[in-house]
PDB file of N, CA and C in Angstrom:
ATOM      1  N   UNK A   1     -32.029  16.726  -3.957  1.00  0.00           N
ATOM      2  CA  UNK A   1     -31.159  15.862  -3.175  1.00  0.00           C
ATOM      3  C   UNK A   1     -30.599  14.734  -4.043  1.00  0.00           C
ATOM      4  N   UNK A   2     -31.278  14.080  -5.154  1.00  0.00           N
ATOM      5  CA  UNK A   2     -30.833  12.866  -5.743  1.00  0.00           C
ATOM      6  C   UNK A   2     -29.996  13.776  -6.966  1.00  0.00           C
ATOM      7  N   UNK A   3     -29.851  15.007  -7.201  1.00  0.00           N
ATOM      8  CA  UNK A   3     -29.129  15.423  -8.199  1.00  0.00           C
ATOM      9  C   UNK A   3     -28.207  15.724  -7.765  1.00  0.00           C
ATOM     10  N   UNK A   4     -27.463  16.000  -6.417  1.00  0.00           N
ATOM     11  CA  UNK A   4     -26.385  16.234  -5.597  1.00  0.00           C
ATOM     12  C   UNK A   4     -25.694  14.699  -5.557  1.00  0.00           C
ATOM     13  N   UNK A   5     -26.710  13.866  -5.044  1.00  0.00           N
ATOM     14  CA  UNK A   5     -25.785  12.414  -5.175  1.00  0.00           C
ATOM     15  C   UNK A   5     -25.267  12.098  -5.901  1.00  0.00           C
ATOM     16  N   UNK A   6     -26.270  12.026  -7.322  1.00  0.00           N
ATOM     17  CA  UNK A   6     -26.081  11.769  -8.520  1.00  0.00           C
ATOM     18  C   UNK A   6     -24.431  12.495  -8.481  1.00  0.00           C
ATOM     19  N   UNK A   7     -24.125  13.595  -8.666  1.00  0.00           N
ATOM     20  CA  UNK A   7     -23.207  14.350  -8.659  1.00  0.00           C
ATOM     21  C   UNK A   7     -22.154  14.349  -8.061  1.00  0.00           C
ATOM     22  N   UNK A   8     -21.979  14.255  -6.490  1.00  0.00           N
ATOM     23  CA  UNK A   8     -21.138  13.237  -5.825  1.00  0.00           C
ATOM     24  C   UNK A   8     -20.816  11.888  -6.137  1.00  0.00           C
ATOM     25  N   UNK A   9     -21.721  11.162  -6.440  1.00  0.00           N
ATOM     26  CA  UNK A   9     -20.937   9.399  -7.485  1.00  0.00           C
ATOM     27  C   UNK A   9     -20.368   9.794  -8.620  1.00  0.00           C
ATOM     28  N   UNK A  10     -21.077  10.603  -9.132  1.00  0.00           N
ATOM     29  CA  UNK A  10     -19.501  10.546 -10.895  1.00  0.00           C
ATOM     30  C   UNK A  10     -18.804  11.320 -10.020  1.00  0.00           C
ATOM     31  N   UNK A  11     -18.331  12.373  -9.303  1.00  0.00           N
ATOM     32  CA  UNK A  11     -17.223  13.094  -8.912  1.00  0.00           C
ATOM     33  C   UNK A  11     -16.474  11.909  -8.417  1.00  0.00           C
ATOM     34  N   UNK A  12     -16.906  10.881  -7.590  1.00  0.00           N
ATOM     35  CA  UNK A  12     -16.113   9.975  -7.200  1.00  0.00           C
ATOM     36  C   UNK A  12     -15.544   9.452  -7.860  1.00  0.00           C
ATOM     37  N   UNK A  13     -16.267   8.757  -9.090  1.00  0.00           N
ATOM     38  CA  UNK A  13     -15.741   7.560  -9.728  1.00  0.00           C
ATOM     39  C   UNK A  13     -15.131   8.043 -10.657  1.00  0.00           C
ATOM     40  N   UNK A  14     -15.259   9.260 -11.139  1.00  0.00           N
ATOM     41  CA  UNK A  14     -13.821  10.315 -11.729  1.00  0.00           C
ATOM     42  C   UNK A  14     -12.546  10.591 -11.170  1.00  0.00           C
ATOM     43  N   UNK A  15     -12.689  10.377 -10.322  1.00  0.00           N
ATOM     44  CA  UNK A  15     -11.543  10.920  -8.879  1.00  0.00           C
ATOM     45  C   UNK A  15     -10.548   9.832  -9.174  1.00  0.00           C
ATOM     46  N   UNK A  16     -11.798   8.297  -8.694  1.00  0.00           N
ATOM     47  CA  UNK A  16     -10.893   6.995  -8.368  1.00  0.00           C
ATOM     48  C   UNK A  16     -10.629   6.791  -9.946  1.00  0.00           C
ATOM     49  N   UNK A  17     -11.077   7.296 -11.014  1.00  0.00           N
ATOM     50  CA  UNK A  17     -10.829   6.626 -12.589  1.00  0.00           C
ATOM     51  C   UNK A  17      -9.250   7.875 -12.744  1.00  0.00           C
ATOM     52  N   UNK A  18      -9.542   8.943 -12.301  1.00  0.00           N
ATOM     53  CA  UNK A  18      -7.777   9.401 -12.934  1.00  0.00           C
ATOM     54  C   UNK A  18      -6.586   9.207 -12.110  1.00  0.00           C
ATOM     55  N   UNK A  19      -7.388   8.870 -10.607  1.00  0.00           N
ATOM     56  CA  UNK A  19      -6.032   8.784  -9.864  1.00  0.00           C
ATOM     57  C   UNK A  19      -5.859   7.265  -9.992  1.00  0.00           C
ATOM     58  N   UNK A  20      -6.203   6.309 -10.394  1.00  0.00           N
ATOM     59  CA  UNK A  20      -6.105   4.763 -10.678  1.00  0.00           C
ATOM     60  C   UNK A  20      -5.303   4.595 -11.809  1.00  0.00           C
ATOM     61  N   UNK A  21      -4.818   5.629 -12.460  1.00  0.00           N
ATOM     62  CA  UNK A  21      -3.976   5.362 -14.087  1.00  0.00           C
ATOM     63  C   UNK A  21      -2.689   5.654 -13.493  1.00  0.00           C
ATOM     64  N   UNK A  22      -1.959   5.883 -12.194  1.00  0.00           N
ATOM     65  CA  UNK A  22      -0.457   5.876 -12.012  1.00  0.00           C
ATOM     66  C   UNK A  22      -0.414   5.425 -10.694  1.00  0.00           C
ATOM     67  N   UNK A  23      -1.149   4.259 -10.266  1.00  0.00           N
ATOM     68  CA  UNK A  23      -0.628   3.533  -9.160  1.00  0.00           C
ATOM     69  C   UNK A  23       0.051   2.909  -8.853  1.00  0.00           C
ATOM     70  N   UNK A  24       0.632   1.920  -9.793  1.00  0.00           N
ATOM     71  CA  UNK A  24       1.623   1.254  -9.789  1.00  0.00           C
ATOM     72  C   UNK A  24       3.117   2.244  -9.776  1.00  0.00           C
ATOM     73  N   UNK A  25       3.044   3.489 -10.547  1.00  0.00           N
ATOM     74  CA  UNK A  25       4.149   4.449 -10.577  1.00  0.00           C
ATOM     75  C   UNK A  25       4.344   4.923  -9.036  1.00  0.00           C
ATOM     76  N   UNK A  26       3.203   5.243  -8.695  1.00  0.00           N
ATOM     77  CA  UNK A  26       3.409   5.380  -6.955  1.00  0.00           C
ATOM     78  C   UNK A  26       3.691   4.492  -6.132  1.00  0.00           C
ATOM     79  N   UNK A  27       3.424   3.064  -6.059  1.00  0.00           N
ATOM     80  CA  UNK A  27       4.045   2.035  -5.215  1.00  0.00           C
ATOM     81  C   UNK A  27       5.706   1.934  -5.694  1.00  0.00           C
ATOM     82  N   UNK A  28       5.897   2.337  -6.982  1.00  0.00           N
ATOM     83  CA  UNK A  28       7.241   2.110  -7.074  1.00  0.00           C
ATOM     84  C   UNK A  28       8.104   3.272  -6.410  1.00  0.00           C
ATOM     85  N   UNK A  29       7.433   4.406  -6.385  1.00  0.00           N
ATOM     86  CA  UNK A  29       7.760   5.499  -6.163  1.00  0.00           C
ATOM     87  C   UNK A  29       8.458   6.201  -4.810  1.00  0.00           C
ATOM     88  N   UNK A  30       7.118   5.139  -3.839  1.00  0.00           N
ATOM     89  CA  UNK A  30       6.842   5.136  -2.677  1.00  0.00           C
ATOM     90  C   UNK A  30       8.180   3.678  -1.797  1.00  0.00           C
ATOM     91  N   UNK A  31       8.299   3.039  -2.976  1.00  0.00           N
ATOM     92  CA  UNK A  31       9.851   2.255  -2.297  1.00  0.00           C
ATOM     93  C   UNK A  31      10.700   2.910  -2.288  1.00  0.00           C
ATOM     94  N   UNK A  32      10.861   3.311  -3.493  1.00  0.00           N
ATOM     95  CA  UNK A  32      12.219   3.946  -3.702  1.00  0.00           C
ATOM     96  C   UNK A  32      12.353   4.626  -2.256  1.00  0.00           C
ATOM     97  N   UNK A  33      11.384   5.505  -1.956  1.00  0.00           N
ATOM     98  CA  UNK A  33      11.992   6.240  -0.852  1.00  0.00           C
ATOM     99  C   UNK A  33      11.994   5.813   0.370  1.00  0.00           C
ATOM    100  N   UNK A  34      11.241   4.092   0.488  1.00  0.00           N
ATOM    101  CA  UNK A  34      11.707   3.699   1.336  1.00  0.00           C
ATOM    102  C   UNK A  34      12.737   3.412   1.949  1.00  0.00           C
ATOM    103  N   UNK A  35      13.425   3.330   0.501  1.00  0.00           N
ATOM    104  CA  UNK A  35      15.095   1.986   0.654  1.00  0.00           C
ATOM    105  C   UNK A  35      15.409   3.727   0.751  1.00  0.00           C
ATOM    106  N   UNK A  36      15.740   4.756   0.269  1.00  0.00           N
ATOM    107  CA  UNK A  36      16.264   5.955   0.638  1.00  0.00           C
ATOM    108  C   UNK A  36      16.236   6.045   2.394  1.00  0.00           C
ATOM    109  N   UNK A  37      14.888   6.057   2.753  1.00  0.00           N
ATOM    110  CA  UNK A  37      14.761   6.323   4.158  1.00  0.00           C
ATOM    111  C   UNK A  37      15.380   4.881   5.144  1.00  0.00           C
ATOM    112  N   UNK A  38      15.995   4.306   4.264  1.00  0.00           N
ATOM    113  CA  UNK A  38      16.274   2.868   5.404  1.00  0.00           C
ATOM    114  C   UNK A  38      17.848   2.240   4.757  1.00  0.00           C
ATOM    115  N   UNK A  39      18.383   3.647   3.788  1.00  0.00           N
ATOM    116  CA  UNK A  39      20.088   3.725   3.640  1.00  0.00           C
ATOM    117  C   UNK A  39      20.854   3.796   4.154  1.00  0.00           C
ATOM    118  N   UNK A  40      21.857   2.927   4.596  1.00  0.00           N
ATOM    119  CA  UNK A  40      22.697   3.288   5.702  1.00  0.00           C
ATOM    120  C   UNK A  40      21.996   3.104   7.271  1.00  0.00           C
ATOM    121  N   UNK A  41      20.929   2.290   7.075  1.00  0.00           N
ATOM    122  CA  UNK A  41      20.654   1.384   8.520  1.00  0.00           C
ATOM    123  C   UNK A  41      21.120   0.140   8.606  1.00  0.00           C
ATOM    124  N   UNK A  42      21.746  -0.345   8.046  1.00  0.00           N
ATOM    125  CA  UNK A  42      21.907  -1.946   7.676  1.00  0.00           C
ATOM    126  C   UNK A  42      20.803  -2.551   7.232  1.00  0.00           C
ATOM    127  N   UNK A  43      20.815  -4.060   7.279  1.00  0.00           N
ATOM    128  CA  UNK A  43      20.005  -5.011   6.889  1.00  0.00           C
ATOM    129  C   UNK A  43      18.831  -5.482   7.520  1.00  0.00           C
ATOM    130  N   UNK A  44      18.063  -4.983   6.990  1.00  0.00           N
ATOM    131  CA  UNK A  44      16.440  -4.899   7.713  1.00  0.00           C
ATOM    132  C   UNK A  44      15.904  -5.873   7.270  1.00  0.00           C
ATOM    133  N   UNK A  45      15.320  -7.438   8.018  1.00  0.00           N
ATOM    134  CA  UNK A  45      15.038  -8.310   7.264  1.00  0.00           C
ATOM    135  C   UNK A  45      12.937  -8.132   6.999  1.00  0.00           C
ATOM    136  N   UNK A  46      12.845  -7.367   7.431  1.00  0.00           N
ATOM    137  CA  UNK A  46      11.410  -6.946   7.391  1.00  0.00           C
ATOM    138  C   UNK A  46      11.171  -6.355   6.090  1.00  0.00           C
ATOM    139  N   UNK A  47      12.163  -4.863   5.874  1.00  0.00           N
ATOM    140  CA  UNK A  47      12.383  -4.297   4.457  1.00  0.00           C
ATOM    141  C   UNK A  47      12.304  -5.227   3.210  1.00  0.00           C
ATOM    142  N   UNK A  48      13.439  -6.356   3.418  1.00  0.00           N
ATOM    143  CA  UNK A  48      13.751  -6.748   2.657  1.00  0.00           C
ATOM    144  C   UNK A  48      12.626  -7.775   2.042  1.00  0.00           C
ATOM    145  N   UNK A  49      11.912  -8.634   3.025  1.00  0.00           N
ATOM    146  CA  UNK A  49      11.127  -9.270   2.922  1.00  0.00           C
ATOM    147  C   UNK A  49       9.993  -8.905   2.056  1.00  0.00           C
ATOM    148  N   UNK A  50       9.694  -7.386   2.367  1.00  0.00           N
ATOM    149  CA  UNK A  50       8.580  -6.509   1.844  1.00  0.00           C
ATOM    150  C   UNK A  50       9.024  -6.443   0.750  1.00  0.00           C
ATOM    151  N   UNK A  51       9.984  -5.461   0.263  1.00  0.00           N
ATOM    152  CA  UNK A  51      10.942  -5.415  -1.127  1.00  0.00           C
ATOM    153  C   UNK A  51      10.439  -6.388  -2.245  1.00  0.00           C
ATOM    154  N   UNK A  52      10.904  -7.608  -1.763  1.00  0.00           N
ATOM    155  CA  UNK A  52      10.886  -9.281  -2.384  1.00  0.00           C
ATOM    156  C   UNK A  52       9.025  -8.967  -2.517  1.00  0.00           C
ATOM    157  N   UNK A  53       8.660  -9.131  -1.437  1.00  0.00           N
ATOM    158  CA  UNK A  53       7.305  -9.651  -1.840  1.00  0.00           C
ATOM    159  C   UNK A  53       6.429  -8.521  -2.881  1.00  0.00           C
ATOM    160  N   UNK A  54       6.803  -7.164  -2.846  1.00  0.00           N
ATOM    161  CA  UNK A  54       6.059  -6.024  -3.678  1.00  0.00           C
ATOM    162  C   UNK A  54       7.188  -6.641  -5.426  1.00  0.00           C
ATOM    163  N   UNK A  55       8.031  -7.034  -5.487  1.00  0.00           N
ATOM    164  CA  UNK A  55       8.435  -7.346  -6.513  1.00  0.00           C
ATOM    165  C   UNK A  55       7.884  -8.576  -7.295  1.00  0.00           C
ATOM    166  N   UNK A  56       7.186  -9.627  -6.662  1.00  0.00           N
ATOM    167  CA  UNK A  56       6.384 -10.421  -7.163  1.00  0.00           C
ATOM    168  C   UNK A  56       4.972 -10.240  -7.313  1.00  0.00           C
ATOM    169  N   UNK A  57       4.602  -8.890  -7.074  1.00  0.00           N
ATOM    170  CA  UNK A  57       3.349  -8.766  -6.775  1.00  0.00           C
ATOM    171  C   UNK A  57       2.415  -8.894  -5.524  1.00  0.00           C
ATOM    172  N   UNK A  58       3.466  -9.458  -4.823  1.00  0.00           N
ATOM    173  CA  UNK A  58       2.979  -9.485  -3.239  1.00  0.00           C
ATOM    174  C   UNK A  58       2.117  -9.009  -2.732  1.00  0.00           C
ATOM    175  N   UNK A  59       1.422  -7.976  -2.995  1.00  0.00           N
ATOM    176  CA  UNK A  59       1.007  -6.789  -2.240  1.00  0.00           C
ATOM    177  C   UNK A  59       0.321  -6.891  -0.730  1.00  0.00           C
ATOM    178  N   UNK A  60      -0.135  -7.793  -0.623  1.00  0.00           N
ATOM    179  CA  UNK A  60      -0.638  -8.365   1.288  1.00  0.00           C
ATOM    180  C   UNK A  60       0.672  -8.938   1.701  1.00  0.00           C
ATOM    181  N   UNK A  61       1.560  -9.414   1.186  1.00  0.00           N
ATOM    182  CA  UNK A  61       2.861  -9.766   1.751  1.00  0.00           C
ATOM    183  C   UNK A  61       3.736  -8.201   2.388  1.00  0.00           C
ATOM    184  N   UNK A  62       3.945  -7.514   1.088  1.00  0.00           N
ATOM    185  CA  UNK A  62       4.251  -6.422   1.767  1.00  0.00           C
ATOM    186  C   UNK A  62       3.575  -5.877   2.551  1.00  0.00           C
ATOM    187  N   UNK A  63       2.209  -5.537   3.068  1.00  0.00           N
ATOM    188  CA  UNK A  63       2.008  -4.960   3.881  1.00  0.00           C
ATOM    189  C   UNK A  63       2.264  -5.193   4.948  1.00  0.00           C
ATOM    190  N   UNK A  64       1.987  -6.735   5.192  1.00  0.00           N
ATOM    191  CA  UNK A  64       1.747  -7.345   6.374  1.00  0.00           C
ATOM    192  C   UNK A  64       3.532  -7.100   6.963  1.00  0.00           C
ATOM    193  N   UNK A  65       4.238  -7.267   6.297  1.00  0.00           N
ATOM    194  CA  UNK A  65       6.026  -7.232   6.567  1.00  0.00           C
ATOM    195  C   UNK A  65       6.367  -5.732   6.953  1.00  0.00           C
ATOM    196  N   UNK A  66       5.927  -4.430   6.181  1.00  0.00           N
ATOM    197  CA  UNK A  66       6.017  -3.236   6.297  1.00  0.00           C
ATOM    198  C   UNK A  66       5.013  -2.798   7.752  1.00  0.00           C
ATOM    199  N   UNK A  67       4.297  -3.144   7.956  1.00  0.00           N
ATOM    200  CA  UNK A  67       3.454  -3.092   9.487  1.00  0.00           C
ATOM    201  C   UNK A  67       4.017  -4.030  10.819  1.00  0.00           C
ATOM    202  N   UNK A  68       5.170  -5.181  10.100  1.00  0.00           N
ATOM    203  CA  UNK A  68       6.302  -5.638  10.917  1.00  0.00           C
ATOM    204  C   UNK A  68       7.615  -4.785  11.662  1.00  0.00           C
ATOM    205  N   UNK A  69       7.387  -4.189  10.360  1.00  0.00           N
ATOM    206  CA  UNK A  69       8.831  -3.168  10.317  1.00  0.00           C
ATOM    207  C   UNK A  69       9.127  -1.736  11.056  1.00  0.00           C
ATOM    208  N   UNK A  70       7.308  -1.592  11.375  1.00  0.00           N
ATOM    209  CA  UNK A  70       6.670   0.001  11.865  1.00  0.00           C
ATOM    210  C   UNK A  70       7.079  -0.668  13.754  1.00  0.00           C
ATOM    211  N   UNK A  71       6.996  -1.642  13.826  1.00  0.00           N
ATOM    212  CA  UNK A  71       6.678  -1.674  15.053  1.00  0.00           C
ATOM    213  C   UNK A  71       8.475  -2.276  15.283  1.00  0.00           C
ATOM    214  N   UNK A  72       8.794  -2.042  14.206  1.00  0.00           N
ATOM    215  CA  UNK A  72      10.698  -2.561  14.848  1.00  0.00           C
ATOM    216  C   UNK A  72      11.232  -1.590  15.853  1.00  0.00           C
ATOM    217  N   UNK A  73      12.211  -1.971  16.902  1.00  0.00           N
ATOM    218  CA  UNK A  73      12.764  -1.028  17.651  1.00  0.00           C
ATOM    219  C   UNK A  73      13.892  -0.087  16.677  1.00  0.00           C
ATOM    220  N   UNK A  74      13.999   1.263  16.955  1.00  0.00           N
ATOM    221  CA  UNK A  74      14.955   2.134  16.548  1.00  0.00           C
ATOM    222  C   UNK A  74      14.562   2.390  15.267  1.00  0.00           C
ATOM    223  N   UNK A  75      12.965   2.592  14.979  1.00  0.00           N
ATOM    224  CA  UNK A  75      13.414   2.959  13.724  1.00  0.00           C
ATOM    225  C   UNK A  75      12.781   4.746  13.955  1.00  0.00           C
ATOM    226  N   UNK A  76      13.428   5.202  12.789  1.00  0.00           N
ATOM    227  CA  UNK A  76      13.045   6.532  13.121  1.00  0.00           C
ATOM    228  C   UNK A  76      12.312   7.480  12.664  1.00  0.00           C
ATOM    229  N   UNK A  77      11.406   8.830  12.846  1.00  0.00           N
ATOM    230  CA  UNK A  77      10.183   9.247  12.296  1.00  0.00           C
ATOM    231  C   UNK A  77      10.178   9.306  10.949  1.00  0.00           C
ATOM    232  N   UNK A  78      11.506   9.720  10.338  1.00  0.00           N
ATOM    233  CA  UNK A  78      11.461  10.176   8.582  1.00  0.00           C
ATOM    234  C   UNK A  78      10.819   8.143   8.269  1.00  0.00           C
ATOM    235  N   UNK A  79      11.644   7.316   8.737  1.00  0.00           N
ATOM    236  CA  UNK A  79      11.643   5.635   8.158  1.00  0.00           C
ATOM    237  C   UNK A  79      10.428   5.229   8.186  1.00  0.00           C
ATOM    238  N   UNK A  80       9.265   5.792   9.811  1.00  0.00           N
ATOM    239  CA  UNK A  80       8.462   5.412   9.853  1.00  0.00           C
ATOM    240  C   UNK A  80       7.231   5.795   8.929  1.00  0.00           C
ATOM    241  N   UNK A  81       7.621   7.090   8.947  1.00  0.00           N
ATOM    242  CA  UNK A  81       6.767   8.205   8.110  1.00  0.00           C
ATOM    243  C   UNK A  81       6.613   7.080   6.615  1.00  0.00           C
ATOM    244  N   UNK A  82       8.345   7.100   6.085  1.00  0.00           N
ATOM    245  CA  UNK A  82       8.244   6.230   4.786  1.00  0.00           C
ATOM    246  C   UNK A  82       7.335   4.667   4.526  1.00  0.00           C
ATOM    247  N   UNK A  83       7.267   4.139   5.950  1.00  0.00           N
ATOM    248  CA  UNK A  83       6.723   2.629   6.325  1.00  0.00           C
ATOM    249  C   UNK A  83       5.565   3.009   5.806  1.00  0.00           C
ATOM    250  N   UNK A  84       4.893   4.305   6.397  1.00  0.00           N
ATOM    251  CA  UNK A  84       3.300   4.512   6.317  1.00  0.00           C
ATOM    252  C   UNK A  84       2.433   4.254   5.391  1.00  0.00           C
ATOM    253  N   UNK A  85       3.440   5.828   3.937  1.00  0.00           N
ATOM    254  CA  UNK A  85       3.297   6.021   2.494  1.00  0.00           C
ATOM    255  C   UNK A  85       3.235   4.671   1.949  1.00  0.00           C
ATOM    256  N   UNK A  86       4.392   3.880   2.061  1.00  0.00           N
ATOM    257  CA  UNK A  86       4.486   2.532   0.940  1.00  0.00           C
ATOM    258  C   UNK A  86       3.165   1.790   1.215  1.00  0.00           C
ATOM    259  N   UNK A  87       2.599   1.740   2.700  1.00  0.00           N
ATOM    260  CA  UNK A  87       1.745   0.836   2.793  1.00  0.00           C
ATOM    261  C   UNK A  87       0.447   1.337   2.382  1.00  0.00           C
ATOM    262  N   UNK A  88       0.298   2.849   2.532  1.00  0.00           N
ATOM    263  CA  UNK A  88      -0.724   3.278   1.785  1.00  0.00           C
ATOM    264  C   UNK A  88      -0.878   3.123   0.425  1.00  0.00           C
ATOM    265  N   UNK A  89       0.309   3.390  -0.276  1.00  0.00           N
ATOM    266  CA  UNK A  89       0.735   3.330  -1.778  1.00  0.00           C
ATOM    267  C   UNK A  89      -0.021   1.598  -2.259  1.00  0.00           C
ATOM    268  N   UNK A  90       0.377   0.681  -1.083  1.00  0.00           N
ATOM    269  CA  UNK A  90       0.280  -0.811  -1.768  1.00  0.00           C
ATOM    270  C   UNK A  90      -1.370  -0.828  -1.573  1.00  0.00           C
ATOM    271  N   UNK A  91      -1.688  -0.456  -0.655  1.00  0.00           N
ATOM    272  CA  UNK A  91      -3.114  -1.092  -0.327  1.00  0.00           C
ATOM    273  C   UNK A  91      -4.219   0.100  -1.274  1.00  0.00           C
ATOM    274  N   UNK A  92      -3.558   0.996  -1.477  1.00  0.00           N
ATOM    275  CA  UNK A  92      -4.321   1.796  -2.332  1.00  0.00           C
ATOM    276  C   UNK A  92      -4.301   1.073  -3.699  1.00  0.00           C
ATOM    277  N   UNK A  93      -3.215   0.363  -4.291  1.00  0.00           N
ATOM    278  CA  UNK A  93      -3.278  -0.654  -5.615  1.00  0.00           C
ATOM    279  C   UNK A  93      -3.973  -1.518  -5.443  1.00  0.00           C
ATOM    280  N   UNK A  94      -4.163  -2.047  -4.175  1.00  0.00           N
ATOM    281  CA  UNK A  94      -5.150  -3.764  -4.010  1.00  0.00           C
ATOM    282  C   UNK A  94      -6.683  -3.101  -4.049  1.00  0.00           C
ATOM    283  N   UNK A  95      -7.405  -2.188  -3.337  1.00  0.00           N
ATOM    284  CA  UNK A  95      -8.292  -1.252  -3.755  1.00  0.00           C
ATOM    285  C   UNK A  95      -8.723  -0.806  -4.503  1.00  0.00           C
ATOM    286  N   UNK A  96      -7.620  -0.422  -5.488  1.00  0.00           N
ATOM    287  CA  UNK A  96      -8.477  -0.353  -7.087  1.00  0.00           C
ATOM    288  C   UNK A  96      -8.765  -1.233  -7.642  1.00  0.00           C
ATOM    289  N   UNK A  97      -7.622  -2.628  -7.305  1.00  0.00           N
ATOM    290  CA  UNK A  97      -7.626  -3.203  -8.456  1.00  0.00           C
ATOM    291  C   UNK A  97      -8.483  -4.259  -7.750  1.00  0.00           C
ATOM    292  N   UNK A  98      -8.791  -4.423  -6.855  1.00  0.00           N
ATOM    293  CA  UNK A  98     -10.791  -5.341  -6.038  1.00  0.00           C
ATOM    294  C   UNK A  98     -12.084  -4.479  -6.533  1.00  0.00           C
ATOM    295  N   UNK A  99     -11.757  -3.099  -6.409  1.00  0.00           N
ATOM    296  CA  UNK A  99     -13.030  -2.191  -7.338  1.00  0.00           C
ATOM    297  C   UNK A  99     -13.087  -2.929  -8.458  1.00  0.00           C
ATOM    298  N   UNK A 100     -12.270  -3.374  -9.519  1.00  0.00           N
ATOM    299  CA  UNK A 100     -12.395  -3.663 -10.708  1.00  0.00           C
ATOM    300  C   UNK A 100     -12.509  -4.767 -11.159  1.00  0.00           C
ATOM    301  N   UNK A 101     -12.737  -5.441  -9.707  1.00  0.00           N
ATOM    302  CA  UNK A 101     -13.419  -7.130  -9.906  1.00  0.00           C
ATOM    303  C   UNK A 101     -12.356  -8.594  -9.950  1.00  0.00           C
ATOM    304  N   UNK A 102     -11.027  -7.419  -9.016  1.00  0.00           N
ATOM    305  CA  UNK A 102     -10.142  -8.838  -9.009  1.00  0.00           C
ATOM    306  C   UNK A 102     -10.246  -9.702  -8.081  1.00  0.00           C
ATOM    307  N   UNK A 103     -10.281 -11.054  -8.113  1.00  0.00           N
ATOM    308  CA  UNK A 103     -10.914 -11.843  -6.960  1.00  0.00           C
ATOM    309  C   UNK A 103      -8.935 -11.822  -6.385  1.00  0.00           C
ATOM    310  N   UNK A 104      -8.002 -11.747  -6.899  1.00  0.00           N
ATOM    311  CA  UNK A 104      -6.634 -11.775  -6.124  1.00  0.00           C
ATOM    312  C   UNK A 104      -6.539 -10.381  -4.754  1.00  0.00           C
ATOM    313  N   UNK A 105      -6.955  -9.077  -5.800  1.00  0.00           N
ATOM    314  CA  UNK A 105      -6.749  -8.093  -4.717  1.00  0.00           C
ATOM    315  C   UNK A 105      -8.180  -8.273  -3.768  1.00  0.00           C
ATOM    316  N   UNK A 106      -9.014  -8.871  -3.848  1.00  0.00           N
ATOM    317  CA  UNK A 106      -9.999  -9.229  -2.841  1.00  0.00           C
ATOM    318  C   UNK A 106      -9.257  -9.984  -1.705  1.00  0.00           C
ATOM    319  N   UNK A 107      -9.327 -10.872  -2.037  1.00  0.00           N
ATOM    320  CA  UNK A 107      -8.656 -11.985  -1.291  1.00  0.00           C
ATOM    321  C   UNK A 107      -7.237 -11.505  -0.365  1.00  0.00           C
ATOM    322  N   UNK A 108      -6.422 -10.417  -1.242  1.00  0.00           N
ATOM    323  CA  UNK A 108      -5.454  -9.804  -0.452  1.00  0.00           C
ATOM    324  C   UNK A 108      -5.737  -9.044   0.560  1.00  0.00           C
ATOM    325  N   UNK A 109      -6.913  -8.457   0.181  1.00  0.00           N
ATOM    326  CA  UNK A 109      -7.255  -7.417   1.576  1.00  0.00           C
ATOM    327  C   UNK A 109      -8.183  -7.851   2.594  1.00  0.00           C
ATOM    328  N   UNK A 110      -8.359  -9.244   2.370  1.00  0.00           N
ATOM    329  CA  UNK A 110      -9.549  -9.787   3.211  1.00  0.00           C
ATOM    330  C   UNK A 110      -8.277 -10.608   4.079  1.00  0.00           C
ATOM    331  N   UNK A 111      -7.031 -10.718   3.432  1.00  0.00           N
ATOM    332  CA  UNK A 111      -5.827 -11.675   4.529  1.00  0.00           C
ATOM    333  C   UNK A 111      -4.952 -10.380   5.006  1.00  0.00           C
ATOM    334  N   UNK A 112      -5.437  -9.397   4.764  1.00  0.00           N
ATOM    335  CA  UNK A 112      -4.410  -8.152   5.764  1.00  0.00           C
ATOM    336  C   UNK A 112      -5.509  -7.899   7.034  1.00  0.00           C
ATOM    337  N   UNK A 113      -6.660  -7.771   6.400  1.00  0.00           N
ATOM    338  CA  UNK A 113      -7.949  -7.573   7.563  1.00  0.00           C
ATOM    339  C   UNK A 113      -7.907  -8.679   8.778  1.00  0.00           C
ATOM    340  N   UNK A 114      -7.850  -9.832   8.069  1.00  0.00           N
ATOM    341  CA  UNK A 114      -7.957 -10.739   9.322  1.00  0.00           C
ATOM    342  C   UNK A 114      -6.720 -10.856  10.233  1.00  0.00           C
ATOM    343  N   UNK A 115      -5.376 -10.529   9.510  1.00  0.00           N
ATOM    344  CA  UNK A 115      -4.350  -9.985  10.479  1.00  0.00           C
ATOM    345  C   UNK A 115      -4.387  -8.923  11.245  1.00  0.00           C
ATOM    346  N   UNK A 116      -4.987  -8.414  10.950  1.00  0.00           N
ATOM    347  CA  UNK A 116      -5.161  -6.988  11.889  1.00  0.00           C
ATOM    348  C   UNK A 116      -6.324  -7.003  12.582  1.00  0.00           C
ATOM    349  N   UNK A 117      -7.082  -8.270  12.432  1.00  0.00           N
ATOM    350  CA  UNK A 117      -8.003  -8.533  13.631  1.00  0.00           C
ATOM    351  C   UNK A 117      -7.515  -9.780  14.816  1.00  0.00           C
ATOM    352  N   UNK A 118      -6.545 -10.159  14.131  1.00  0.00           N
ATOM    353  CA  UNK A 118      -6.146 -10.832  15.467  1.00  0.00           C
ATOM    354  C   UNK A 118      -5.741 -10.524  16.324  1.00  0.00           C
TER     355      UNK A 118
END
């Protein structure tokens, strides 16, 4: 039994060590097709907000704005679908990068948590 665990923790921390080397390529990845999926809707000040804040590093800014944006009227399944990915994409970067002892992405996901407990 402890050689199965054993075995399951490095499978993990192999998992999270190769898929952690192109995260940032996926949050960028994962806009792009946001602003694709939200072309030709006009001016979304939620988008945009998010946009701005993932460009400074934001990453609890964007979420919190992109979980603004899910609950906007008229938006539609492909946009929402896209809302989902980016926010997975961002919070999957604050996740690695609190695994690895950042007190910023700590602190980011401890101010998306308490929004989503209010």
């Amino acid at each position: 039994m402890r050689i199965l665990r054993a075995l399951l923790c490095i499978s993990a921390v192999l998992l999270l060590a190769l898929s952690g080397c192109s995260k940032k390529a996926k949050v960028n990845a994962r806009f792009s097709e946001l602003e694709k999926a939200f072309a030709g809707a006009g001016t979304n000040a939620f988008l945009n907000a998010a946009l701005a804040a993932v460009r400074t590093n934001d990453y609890a800014g964007g979420v919190l704005m992109l979980e603004a944006l899910q609950r906007a009227p008229g938006t539609s399944a492909e946009q929402l679908m896209a809302v989902h990915q980016a926010i997975q994409a961002l919070t999957a970067e604050l996740v690695a990068r609190a695994a690895k002892g950042d007190p910023a992405a700590k602190a980011a996901l401890a101010a998306i948590e308490r929004t989503r407990s209010q």
